[in-house]
N, C-alpha and C. Protein backbone atom coordinates (compact mmCIF):
# COMPACT_ATOMS: atom_id res chain seq x y z
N UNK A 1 115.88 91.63 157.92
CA UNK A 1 114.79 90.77 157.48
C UNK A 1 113.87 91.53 156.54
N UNK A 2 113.52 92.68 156.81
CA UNK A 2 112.77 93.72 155.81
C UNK A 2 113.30 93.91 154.62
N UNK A 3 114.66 93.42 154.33
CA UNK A 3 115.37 94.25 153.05
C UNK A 3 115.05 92.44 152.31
N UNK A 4 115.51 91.74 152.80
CA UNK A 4 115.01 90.18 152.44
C UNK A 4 113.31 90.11 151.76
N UNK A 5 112.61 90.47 152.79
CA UNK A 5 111.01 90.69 152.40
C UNK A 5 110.98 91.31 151.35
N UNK A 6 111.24 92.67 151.17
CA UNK A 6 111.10 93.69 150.09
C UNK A 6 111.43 92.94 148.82
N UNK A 7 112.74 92.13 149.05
CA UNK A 7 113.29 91.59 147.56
C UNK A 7 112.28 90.75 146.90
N UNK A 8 111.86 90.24 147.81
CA UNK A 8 111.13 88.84 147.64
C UNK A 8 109.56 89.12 147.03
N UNK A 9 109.24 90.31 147.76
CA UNK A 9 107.41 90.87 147.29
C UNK A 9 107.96 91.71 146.22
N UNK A 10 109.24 92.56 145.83
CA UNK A 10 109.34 92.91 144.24
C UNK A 10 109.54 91.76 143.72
N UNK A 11 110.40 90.53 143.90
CA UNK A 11 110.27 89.81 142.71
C UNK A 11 108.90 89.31 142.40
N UNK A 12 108.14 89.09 143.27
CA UNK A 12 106.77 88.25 143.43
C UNK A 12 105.72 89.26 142.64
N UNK A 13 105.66 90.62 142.88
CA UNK A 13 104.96 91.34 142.16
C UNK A 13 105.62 91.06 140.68
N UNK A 14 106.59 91.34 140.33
CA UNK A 14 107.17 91.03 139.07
C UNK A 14 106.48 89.95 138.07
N UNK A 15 106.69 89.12 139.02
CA UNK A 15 106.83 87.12 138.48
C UNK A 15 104.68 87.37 138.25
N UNK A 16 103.81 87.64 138.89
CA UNK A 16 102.80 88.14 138.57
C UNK A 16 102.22 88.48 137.54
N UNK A 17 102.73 89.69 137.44
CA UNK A 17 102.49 90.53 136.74
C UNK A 17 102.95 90.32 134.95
N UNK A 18 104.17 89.33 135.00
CA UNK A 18 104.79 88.64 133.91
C UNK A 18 103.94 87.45 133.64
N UNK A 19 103.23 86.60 134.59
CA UNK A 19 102.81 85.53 134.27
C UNK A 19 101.53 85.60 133.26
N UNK A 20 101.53 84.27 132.02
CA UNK A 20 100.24 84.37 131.56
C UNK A 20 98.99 83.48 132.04
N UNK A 21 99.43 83.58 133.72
CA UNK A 21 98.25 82.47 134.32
C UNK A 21 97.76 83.91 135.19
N UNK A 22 95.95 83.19 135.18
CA UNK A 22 95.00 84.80 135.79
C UNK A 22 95.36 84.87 137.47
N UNK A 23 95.44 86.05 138.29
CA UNK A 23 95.29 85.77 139.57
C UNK A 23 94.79 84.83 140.17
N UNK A 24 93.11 84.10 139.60
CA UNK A 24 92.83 83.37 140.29
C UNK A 24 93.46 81.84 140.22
N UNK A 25 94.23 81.63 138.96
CA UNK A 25 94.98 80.23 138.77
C UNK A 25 96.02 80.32 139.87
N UNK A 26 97.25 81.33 140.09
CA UNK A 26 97.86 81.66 140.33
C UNK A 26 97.64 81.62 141.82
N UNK A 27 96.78 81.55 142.78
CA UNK A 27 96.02 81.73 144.22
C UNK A 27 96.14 80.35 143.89
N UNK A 28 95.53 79.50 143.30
CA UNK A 28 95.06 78.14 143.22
C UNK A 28 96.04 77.17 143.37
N UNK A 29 97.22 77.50 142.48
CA UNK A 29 98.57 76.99 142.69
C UNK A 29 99.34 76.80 144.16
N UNK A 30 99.20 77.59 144.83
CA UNK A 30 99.83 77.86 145.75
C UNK A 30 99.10 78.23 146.75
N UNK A 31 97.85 77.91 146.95
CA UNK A 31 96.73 77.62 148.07
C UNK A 31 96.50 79.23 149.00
N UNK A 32 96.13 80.05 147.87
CA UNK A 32 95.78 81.33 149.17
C UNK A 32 94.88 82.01 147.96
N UNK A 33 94.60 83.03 148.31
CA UNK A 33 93.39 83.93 147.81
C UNK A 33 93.70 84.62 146.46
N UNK A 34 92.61 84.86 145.61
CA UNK A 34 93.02 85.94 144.67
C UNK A 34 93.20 87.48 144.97
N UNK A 35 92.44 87.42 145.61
CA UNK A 35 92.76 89.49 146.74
C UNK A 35 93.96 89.18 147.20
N UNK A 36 94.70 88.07 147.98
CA UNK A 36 95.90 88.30 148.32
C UNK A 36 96.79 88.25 147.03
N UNK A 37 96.79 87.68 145.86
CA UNK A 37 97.81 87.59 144.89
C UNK A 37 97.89 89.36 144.27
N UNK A 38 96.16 89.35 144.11
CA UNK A 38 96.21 90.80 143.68
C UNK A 38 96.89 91.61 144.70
N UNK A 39 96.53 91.94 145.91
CA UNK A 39 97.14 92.89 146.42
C UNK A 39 98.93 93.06 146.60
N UNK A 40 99.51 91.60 146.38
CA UNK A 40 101.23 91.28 146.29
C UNK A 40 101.12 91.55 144.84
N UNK A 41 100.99 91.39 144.00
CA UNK A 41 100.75 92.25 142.73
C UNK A 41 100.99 93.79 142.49
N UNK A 42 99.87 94.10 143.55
CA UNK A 42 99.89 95.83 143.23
C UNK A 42 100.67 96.54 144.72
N UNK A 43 102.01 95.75 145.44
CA UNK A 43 101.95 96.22 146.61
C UNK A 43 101.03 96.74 147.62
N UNK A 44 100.17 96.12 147.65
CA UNK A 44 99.03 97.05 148.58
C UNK A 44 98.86 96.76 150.02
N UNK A 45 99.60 95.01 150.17
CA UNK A 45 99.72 95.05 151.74
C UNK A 45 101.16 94.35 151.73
N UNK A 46 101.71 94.77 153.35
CA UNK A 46 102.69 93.90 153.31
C UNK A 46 102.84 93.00 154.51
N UNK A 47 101.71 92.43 154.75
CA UNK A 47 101.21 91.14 156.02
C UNK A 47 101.55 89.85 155.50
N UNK A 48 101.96 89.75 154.48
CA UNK A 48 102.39 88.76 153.63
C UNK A 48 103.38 87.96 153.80
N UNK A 49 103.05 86.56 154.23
CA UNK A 49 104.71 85.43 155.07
C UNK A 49 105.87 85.80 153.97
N UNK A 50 107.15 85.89 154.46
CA UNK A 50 107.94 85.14 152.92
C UNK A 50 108.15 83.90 152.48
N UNK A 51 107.55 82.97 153.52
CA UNK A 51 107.23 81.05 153.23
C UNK A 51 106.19 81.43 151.65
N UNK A 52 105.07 82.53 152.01
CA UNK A 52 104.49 82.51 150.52
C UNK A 52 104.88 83.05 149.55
N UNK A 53 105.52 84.10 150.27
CA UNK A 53 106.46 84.84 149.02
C UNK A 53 107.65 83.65 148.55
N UNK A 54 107.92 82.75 148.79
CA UNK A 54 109.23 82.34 148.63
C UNK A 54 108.54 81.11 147.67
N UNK A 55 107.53 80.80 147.94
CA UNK A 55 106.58 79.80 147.58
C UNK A 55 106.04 80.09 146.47
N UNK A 56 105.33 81.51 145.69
CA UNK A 56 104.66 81.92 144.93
C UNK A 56 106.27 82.15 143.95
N UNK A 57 107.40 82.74 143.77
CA UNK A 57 108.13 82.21 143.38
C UNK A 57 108.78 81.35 142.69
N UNK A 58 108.62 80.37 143.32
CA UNK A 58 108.89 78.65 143.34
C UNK A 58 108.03 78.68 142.26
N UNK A 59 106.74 78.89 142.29
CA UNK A 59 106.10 77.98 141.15
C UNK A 59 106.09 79.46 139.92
N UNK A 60 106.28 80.46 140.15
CA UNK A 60 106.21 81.33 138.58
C UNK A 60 108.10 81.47 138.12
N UNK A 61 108.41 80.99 138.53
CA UNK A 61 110.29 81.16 138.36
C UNK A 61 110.53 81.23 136.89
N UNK A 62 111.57 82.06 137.16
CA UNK A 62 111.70 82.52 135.35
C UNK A 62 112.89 82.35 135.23
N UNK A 63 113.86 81.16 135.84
CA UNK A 63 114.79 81.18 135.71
C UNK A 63 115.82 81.54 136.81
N UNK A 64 115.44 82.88 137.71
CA UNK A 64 116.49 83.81 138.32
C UNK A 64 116.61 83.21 139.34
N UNK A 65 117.98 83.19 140.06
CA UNK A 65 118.36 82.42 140.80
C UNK A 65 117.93 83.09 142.24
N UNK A 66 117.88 82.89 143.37
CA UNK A 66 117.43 83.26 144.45
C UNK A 66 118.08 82.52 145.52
N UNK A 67 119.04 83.99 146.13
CA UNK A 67 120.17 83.27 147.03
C UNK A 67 119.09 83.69 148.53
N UNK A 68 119.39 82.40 149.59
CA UNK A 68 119.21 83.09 150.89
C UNK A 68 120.14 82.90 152.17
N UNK A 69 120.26 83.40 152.75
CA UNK A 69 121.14 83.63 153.69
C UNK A 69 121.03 83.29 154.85
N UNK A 70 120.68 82.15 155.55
CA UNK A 70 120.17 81.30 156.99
C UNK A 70 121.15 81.65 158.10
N UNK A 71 120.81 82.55 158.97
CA UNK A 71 121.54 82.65 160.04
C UNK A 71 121.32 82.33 161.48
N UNK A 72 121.68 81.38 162.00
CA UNK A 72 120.80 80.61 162.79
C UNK A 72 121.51 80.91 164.30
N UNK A 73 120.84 81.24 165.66
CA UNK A 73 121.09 81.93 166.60
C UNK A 73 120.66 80.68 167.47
N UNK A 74 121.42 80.51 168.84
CA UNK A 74 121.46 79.38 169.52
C UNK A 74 121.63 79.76 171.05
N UNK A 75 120.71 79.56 171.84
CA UNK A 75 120.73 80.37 173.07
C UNK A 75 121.08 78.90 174.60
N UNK A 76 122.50 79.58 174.78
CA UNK A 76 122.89 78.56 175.79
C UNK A 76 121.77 78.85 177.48
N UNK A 77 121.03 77.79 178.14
CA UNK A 77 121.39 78.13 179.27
C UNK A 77 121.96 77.03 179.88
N UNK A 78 123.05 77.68 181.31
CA UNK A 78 123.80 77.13 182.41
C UNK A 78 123.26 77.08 183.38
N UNK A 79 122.98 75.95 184.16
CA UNK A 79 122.49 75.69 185.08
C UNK A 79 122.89 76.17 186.57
């Protein structure tokens, strides 16, 4: 799940840092803070969902395709 995250906050710092909309448009879009865009920007925290990472994304996309991998775990109990 960490190697998933990592991909996702480099592309997100990337897609940022490329965009010509300011941090604070960019927060606005996608309903969270400008300290949080900045700090996924400059790696500075990594408390960060990947619903927003996956989300912040979504709206700066430059095209690149973004595969994910759903592996879904199912817990029997017997009575």
């Amino acid at each position: 799940m960490m190697d998933l995250k990592a991909k996702l906050y480099s592309k997100s710092s990337k897609l940022i840092k490329a965009s010509k909309l300011t941090h604070e448009q960019i927060a606005k879009l996608i309903g969270t803070s400008r300290s949080r865009i900045n700090q996924i920007a400059n790696f500075e925290e990594n408390n960060v969902s990947i619903g927003l990472l996956i989300k912040l994304i979504s709206v700066l996309k430059d095209g690149t395709a973004i595969k994910l991998k759903f592996v879904f775990f199912t817990n029997s109990i017997n009575d």
